[in-house]
C-alpha atoms as a PDB file:
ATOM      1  CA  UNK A   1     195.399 -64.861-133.867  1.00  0.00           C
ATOM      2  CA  UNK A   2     192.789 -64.936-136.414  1.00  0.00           C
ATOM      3  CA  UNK A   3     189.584 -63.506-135.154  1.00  0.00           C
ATOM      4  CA  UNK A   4     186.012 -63.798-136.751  1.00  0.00           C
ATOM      5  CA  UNK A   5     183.031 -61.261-135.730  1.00  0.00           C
ATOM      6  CA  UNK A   6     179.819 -62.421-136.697  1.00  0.00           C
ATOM      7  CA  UNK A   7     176.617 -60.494-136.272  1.00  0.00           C
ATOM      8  CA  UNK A   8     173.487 -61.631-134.007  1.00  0.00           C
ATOM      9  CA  UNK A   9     172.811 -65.198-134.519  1.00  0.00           C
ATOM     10  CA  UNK A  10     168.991 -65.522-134.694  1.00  0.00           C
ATOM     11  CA  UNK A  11     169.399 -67.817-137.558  1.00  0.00           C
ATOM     12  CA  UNK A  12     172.586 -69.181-136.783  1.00  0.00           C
ATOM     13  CA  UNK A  13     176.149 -68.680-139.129  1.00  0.00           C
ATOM     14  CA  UNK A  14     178.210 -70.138-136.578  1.00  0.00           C
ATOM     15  CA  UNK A  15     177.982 -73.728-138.094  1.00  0.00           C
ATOM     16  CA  UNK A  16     179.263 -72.534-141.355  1.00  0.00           C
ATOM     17  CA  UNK A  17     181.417 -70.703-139.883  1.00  0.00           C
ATOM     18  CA  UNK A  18     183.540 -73.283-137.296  1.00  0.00           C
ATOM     19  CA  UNK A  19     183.003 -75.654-140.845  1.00  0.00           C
ATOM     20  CA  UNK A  20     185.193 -73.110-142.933  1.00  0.00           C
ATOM     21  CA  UNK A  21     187.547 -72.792-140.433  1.00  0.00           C
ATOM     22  CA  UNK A  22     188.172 -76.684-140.670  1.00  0.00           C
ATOM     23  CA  UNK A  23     188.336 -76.357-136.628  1.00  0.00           C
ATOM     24  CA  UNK A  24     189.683 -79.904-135.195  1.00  0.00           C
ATOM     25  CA  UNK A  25     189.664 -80.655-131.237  1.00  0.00           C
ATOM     26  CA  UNK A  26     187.798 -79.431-128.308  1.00  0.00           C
ATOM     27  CA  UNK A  27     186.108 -75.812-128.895  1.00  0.00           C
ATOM     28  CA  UNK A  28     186.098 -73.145-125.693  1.00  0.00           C
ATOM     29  CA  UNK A  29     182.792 -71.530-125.584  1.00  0.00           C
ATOM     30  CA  UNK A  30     181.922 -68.426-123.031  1.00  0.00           C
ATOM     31  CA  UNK A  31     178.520 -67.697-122.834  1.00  0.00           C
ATOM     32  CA  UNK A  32     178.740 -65.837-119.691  1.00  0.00           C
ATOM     33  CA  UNK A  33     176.615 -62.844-121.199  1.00  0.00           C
ATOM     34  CA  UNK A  34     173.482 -64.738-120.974  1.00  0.00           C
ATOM     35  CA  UNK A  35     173.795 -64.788-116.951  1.00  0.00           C
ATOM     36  CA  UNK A  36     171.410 -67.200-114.898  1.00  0.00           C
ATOM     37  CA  UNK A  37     171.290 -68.444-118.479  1.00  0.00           C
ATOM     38  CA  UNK A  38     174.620 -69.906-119.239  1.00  0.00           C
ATOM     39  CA  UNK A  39     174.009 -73.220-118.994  1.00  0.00           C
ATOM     40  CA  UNK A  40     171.565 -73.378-121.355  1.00  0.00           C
ATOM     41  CA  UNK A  41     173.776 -74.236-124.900  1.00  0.00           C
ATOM     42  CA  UNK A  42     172.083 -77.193-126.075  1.00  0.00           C
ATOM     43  CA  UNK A  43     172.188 -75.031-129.182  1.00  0.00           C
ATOM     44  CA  UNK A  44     175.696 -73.858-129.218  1.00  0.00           C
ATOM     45  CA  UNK A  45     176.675 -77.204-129.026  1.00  0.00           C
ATOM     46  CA  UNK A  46     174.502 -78.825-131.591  1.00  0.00           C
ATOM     47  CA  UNK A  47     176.091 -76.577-133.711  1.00  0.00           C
ATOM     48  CA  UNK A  48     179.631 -76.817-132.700  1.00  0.00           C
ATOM     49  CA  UNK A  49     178.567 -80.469-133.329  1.00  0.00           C
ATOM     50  CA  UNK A  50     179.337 -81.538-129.667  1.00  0.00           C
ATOM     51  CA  UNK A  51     182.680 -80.228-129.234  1.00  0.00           C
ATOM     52  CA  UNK A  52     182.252 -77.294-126.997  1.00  0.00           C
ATOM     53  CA  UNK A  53     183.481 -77.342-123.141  1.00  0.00           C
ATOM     54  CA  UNK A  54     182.237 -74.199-121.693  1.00  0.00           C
ATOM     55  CA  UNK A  55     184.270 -72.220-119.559  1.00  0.00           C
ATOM     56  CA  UNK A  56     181.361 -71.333-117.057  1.00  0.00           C
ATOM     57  CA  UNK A  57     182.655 -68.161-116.256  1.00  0.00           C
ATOM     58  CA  UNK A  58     179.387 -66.522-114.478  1.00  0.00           C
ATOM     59  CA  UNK A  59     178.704 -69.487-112.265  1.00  0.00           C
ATOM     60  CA  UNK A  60     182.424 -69.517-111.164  1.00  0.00           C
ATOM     61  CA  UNK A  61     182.497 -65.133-111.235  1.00  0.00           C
ATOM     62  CA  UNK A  62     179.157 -65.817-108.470  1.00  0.00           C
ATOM     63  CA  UNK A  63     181.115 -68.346-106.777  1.00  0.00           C
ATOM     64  CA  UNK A  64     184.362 -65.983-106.440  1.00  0.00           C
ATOM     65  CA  UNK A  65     181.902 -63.216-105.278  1.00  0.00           C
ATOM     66  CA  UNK A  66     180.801 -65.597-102.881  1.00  0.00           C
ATOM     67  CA  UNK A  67     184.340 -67.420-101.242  1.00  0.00           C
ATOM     68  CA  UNK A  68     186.443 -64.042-101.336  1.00  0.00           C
ATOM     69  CA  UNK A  69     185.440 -61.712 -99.400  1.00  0.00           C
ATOM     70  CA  UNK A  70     187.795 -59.211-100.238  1.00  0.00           C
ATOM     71  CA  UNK A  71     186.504 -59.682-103.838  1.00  0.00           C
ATOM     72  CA  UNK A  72     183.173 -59.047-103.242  1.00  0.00           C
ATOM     73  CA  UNK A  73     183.934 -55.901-100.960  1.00  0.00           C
ATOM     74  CA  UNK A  74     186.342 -54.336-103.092  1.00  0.00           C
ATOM     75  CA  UNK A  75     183.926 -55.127-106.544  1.00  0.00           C
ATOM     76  CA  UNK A  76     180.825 -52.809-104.204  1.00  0.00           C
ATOM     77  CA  UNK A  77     183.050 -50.066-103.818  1.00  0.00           C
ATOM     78  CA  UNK A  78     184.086 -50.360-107.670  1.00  0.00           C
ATOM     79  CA  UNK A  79     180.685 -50.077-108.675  1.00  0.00           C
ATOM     80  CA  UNK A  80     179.912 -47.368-106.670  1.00  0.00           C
ATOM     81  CA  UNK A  81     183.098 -45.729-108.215  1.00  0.00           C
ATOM     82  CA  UNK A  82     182.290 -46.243-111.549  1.00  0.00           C
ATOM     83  CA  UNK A  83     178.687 -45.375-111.239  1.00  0.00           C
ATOM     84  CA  UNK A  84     179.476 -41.723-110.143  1.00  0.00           C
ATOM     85  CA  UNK A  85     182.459 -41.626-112.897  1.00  0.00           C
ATOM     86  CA  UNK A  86     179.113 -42.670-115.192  1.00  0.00           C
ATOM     87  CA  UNK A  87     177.019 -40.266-113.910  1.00  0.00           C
ATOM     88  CA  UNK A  88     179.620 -37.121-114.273  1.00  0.00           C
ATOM     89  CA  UNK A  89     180.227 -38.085-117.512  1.00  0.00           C
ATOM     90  CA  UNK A  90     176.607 -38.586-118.836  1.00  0.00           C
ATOM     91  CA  UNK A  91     175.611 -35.148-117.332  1.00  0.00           C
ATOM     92  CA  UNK A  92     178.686 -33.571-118.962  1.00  0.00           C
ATOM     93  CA  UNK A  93     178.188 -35.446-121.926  1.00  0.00           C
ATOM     94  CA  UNK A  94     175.029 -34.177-122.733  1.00  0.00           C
ATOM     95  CA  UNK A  95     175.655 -30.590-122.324  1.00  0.00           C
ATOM     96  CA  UNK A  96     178.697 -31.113-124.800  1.00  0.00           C
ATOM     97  CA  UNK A  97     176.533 -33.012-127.466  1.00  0.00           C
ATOM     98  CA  UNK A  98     174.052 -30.385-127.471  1.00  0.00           C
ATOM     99  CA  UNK A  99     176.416 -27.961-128.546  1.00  0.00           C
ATOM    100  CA  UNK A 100     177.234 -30.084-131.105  1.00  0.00           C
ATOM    101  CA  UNK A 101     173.749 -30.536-132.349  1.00  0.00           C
ATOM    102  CA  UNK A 102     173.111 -26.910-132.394  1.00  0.00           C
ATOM    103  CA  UNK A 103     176.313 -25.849-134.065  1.00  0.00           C
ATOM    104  CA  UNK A 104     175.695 -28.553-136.592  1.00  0.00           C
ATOM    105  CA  UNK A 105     172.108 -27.574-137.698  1.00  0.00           C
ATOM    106  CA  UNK A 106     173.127 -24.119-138.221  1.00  0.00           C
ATOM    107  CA  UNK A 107     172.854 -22.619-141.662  1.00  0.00           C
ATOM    108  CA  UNK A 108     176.325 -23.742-143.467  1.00  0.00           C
ATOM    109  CA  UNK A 109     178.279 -20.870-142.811  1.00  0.00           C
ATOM    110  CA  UNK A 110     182.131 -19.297-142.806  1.00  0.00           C
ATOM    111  CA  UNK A 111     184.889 -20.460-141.718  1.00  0.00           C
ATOM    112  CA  UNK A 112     184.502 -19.565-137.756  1.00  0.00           C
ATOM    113  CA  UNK A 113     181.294 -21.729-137.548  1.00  0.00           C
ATOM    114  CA  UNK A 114     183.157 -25.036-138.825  1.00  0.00           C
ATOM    115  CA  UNK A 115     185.973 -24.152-136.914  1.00  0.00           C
ATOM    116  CA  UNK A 116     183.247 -23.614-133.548  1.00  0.00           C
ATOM    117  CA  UNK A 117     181.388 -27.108-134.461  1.00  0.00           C
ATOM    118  CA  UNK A 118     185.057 -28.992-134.809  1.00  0.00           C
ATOM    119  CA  UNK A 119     186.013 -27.636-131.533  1.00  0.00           C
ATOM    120  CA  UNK A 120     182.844 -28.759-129.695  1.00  0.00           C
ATOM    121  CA  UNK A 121     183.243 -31.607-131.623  1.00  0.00           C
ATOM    122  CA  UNK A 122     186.726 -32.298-129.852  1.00  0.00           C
ATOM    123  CA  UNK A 123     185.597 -31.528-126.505  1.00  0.00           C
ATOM    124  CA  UNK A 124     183.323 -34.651-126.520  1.00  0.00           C
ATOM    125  CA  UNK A 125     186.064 -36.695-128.116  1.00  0.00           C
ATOM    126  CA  UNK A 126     188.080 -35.320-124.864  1.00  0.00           C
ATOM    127  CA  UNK A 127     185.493 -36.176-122.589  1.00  0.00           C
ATOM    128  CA  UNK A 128     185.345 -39.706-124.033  1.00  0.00           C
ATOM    129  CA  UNK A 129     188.694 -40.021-123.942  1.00  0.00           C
ATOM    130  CA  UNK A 130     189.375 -38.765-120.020  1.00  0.00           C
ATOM    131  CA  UNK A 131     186.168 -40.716-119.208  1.00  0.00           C
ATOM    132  CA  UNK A 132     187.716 -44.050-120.695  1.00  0.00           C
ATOM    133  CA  UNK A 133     191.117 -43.473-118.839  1.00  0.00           C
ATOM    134  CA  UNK A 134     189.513 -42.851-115.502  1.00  0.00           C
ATOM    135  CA  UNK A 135     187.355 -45.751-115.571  1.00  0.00           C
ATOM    136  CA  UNK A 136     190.326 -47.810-116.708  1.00  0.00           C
ATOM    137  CA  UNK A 137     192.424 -46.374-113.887  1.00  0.00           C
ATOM    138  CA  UNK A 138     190.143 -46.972-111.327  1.00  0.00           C
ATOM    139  CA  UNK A 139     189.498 -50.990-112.436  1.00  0.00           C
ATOM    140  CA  UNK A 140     193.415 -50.983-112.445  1.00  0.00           C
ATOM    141  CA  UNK A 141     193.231 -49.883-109.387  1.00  0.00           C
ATOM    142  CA  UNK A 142     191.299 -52.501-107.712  1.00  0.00           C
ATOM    143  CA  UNK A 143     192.714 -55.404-109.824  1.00  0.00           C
ATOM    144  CA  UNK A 144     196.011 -53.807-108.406  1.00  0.00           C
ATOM    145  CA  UNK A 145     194.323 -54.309-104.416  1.00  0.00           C
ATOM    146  CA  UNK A 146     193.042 -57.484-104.698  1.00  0.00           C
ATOM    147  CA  UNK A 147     195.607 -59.187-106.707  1.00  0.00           C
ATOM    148  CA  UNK A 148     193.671 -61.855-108.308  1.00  0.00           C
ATOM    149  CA  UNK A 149     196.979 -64.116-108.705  1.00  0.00           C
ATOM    150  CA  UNK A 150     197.472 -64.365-104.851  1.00  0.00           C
ATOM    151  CA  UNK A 151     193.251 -65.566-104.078  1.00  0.00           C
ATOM    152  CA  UNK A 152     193.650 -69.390-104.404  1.00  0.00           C
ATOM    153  CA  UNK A 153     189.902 -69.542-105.653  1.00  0.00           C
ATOM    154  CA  UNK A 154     190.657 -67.107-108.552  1.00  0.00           C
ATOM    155  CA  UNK A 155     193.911 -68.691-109.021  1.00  0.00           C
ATOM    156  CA  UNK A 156     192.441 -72.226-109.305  1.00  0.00           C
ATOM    157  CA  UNK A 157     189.694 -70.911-112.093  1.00  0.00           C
ATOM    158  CA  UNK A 158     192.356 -69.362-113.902  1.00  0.00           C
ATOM    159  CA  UNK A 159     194.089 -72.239-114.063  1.00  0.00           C
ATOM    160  CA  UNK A 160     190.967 -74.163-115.110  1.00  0.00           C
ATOM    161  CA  UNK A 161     189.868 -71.894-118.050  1.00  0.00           C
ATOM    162  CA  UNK A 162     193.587 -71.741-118.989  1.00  0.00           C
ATOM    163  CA  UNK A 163     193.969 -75.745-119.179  1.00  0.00           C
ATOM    164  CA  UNK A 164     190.898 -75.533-121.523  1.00  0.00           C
ATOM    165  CA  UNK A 165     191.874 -73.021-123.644  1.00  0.00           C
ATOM    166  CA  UNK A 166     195.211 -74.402-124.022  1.00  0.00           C
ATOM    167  CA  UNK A 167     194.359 -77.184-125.911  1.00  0.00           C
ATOM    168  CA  UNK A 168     191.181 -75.432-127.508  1.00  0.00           C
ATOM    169  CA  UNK A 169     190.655 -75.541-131.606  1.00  0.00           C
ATOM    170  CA  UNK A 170     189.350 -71.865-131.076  1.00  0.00           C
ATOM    171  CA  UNK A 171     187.517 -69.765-128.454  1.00  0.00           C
ATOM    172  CA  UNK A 172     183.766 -69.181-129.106  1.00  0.00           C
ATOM    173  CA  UNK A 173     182.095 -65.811-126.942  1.00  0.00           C
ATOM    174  CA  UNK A 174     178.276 -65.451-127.435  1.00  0.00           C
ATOM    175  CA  UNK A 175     176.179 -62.156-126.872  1.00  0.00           C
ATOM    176  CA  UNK A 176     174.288 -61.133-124.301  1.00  0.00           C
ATOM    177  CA  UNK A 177     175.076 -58.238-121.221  1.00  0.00           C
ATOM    178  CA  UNK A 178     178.648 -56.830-122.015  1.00  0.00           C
ATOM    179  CA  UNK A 179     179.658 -55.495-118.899  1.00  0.00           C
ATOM    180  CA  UNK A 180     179.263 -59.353-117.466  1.00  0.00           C
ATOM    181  CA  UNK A 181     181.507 -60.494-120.368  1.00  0.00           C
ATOM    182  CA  UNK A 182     183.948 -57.950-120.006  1.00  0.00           C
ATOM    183  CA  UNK A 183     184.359 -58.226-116.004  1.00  0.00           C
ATOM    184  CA  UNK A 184     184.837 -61.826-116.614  1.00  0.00           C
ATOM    185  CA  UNK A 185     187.129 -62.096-119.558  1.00  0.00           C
ATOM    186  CA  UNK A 186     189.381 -59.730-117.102  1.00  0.00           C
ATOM    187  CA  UNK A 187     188.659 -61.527-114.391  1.00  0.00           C
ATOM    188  CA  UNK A 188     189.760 -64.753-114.980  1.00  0.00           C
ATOM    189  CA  UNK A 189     192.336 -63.604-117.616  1.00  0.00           C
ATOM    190  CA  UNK A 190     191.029 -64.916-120.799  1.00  0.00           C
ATOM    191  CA  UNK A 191     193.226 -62.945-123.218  1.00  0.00           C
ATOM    192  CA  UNK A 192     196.818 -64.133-121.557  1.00  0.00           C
ATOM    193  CA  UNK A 193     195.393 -67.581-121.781  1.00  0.00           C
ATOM    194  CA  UNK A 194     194.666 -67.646-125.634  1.00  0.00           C
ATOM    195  CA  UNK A 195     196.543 -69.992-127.439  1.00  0.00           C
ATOM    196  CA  UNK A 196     196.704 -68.754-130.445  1.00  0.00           C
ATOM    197  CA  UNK A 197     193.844 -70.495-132.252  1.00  0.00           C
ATOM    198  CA  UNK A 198     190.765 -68.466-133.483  1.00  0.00           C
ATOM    199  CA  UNK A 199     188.068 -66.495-131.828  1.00  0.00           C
ATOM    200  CA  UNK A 200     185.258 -66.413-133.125  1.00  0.00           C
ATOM    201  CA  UNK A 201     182.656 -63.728-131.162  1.00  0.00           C
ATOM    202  CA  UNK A 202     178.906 -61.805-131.872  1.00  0.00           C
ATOM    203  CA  UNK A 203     177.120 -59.297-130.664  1.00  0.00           C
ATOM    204  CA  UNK A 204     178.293 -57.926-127.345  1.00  0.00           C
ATOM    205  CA  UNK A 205     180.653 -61.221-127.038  1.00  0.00           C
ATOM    206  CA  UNK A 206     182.403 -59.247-130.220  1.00  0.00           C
ATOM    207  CA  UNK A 207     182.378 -56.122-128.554  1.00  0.00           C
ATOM    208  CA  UNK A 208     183.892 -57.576-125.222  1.00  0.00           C
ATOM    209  CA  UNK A 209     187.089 -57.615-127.670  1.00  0.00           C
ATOM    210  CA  UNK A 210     187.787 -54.203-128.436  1.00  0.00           C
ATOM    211  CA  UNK A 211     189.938 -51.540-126.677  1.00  0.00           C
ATOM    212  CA  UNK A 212     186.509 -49.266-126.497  1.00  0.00           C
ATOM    213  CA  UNK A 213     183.080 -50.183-125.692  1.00  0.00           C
ATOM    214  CA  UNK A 214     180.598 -48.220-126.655  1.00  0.00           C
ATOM    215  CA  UNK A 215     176.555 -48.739-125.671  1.00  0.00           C
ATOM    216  CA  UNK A 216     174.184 -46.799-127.624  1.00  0.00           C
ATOM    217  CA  UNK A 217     170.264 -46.571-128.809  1.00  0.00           C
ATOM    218  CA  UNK A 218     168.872 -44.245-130.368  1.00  0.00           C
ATOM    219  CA  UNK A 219     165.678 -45.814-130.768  1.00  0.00           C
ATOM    220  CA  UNK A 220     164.916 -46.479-126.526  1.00  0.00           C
ATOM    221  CA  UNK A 221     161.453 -46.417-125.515  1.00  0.00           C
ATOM    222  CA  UNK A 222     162.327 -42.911-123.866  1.00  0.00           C
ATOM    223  CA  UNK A 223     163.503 -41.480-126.594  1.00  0.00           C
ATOM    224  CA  UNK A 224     167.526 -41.400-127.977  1.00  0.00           C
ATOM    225  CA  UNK A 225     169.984 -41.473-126.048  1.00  0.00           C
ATOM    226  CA  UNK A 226     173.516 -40.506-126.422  1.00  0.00           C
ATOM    227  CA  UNK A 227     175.901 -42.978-127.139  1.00  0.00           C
ATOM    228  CA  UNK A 228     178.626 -43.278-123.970  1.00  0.00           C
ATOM    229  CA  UNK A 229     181.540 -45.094-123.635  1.00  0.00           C
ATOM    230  CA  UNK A 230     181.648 -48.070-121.167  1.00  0.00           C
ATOM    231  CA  UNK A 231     184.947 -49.136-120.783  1.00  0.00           C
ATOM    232  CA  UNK A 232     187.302 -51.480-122.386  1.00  0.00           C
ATOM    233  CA  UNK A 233     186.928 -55.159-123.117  1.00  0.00           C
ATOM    234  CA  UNK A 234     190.158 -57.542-123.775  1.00  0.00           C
ATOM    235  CA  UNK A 235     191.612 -55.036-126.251  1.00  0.00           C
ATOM    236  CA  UNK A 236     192.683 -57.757-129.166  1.00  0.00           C
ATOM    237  CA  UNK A 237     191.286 -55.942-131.691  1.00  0.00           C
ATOM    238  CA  UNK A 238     191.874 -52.166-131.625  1.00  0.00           C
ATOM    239  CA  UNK A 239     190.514 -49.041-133.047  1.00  0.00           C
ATOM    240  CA  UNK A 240     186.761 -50.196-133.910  1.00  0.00           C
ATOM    241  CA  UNK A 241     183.815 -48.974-132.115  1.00  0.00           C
ATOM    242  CA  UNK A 242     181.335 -52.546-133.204  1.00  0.00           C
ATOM    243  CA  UNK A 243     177.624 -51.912-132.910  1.00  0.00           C
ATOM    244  CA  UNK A 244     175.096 -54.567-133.121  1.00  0.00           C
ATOM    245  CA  UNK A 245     172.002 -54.643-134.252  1.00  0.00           C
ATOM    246  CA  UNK A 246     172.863 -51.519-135.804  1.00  0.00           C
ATOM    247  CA  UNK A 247     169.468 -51.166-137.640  1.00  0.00           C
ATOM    248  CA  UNK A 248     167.590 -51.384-134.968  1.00  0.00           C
ATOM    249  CA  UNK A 249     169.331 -49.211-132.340  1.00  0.00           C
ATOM    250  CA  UNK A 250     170.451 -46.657-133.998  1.00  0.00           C
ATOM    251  CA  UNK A 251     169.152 -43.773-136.815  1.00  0.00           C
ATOM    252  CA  UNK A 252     171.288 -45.241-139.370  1.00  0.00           C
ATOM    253  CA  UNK A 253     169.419 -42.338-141.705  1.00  0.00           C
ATOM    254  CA  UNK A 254     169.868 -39.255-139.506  1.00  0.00           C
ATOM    255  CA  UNK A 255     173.396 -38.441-141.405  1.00  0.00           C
ATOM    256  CA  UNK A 256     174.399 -35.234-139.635  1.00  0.00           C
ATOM    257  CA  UNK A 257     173.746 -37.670-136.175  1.00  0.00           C
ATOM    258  CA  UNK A 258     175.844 -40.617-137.712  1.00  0.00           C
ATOM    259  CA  UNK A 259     178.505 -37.945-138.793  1.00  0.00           C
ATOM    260  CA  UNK A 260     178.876 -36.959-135.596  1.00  0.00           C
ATOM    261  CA  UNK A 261     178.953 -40.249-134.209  1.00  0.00           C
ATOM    262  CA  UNK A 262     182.160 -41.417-136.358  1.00  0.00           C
ATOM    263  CA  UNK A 263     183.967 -38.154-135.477  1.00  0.00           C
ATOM    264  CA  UNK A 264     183.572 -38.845-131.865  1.00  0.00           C
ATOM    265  CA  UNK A 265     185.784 -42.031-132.062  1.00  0.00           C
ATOM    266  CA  UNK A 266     187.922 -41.673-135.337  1.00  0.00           C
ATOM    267  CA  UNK A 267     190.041 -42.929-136.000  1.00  0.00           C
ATOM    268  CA  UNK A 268     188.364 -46.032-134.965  1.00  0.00           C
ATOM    269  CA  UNK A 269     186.017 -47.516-137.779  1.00  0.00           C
ATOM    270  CA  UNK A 270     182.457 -47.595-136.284  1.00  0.00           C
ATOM    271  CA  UNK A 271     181.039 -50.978-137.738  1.00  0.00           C
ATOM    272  CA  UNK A 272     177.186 -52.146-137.789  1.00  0.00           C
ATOM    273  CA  UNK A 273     177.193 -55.965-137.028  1.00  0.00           C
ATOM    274  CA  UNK A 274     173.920 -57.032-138.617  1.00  0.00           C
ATOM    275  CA  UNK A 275     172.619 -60.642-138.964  1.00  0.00           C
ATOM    276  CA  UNK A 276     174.622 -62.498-141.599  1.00  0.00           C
ATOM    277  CA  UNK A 277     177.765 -60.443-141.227  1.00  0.00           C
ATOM    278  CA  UNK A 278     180.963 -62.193-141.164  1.00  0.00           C
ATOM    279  CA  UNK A 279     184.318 -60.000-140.709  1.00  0.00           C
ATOM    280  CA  UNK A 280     187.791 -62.304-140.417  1.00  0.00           C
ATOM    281  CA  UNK A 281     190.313 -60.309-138.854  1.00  0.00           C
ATOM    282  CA  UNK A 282     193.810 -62.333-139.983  1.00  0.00           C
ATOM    283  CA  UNK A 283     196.266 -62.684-137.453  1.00  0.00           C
ATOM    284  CA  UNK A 284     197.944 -59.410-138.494  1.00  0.00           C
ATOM    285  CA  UNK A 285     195.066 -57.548-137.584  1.00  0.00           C
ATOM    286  CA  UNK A 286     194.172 -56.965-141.381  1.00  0.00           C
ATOM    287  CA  UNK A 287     190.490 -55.823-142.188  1.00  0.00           C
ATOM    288  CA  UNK A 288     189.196 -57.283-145.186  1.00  0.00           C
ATOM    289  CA  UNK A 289     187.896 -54.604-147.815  1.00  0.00           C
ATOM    290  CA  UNK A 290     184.750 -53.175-148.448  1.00  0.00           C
ATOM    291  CA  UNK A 291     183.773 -53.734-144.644  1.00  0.00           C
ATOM    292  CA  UNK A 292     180.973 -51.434-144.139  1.00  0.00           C
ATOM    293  CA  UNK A 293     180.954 -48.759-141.505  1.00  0.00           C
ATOM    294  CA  UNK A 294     179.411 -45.619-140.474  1.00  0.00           C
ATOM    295  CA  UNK A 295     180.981 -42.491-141.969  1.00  0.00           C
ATOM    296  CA  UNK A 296     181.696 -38.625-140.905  1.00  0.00           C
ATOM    297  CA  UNK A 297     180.609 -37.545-144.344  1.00  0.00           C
END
């Protein structure tokens, strides 16, 4: 399918962007991210000229957490899970980036000191990498407990978003708190109900897509953090790491920090998604040219 990644919509592209697509017919829109919020798309639908049906996927995530009790206990010990796995990995993780900083601001030297900041470099590339699979294991893990397919009220909202998106023009995700988006995208099992048509996504709703999440700010009232990686969102686009507000988050001119940043996840392209960008991903999963991303060197 063709997918579109726009960046924060402050001053909207969307319009333009559903008018270019020449979309006909009812458009899905999940704007789940926004929480207590949802609801409130007067504006996503004056744009989408009155065409949207939202999918409502936090009120009807609360309502499963609600009616299904062995959701809702299963989901507490999940968190707890993944909030230690978080916690190993950030205290490990910061040990490991260290030695990358102080390898890297060495004086240039011989052979044996690249070869020392490569290595350290792979170690946190490791540590991403096991982090990812455990936390991927263990969300298997429950998904594989509670089988969502056999709770009748997670069955019947499946079925619901499913009828929608089945006769959708294209699928819509706004921004807003990514690990919401992605727990409900899996959830109610928004990727093996796609239909084909386009998606069009910003901000965190874009990075709900990808086969890697990855939160960072470097500019956080306490001072910059190191990037860390989340999880994994609906994996239909692979191998990019997307970062919103780009600009603002992160020290786009600190080059030996942005170099180590891209070696971290490459081969993945690490991709600012500013206001006003527009990226079309074709249904081959074809990048247009010229896209511009953050860069080892």
């Amino acid at each position: 399918m063709r997918i579109v990644l726009l960046g924060p919509q402050r001053r909207p592209t969307l319009e333009g962007v559903a008018r270019s697509l020449g979309l006909s017919g009812p458009v899905a829109t999940v704007t789940a991210g926004w929480q207590e919020r949802e609801p409130d798309d007067a504006e996503l639908s004056r744009v989408l000229g009155g065409r949207d049906v939202n999918l409502r996927l936090y009120q009807r995530w609360l309502d499963v957490r609600d009616r299904v009790p062995e959701y809702a206990a299963g989901a507490g010990r999940l968190d707890g899970v993944l909030a230690e796995l978080q916690d190993l990995y950030l205290t490990r993780l910061d040990y490991a980036l260290r030695a990358v900083y102080a390898l890297q601001h060495r004086e240039p030297g011989d052979g044996p000191r690249s070869q020392a900041l490569a290595e350290a470099v792979a170690a946190v590339r490791e540590l991403d990498a096991t982090h990812l699979r455990r936390v991927n294991e263990a969300r298997l893990e429950f998904f594989d407990r509670l089988r969502p397919h056999d709770q009748p009220v997670i069955a019947e909202y499946r079925a619901a978003a499913s009828a929608v998106l089945a006769d959708a023009a294209a699928l819509v995700i706004a921004g807003g708190h990514v690990g919401v988006l992605a727990e409900v995208l899996h959830l109610f099992n928004v990727a093996a109900a796609l239909n084909g048509a386009p998606v069009i996504a910003w901000s965190a709703g874009a990075m709900a897509l990808t086969d890697r999440i990855v939160l960072f700010h470097d500019r956080a009232p306490q001072g910059p953090g190191h990037p860390e990686v989340y999880g994994s969102g609906l994996s239909l686009i692979r191998d990019v790491v997307l970062l919103p507000h780009a600009r603002a988050r992160l020290l786009l001119d600190d080059a030996p920090r942005m170099a180590v940043f891209a070696r971290r996840f490459a081969p993945a392209r690490c991709v600012p998604l500013e206001a006003g960008t527009r990226i079309d991903v074709s249904a081959d999963g074809a990048w247009p040219a010229g896209i511009r991303t953050i860069e080892a060197a």
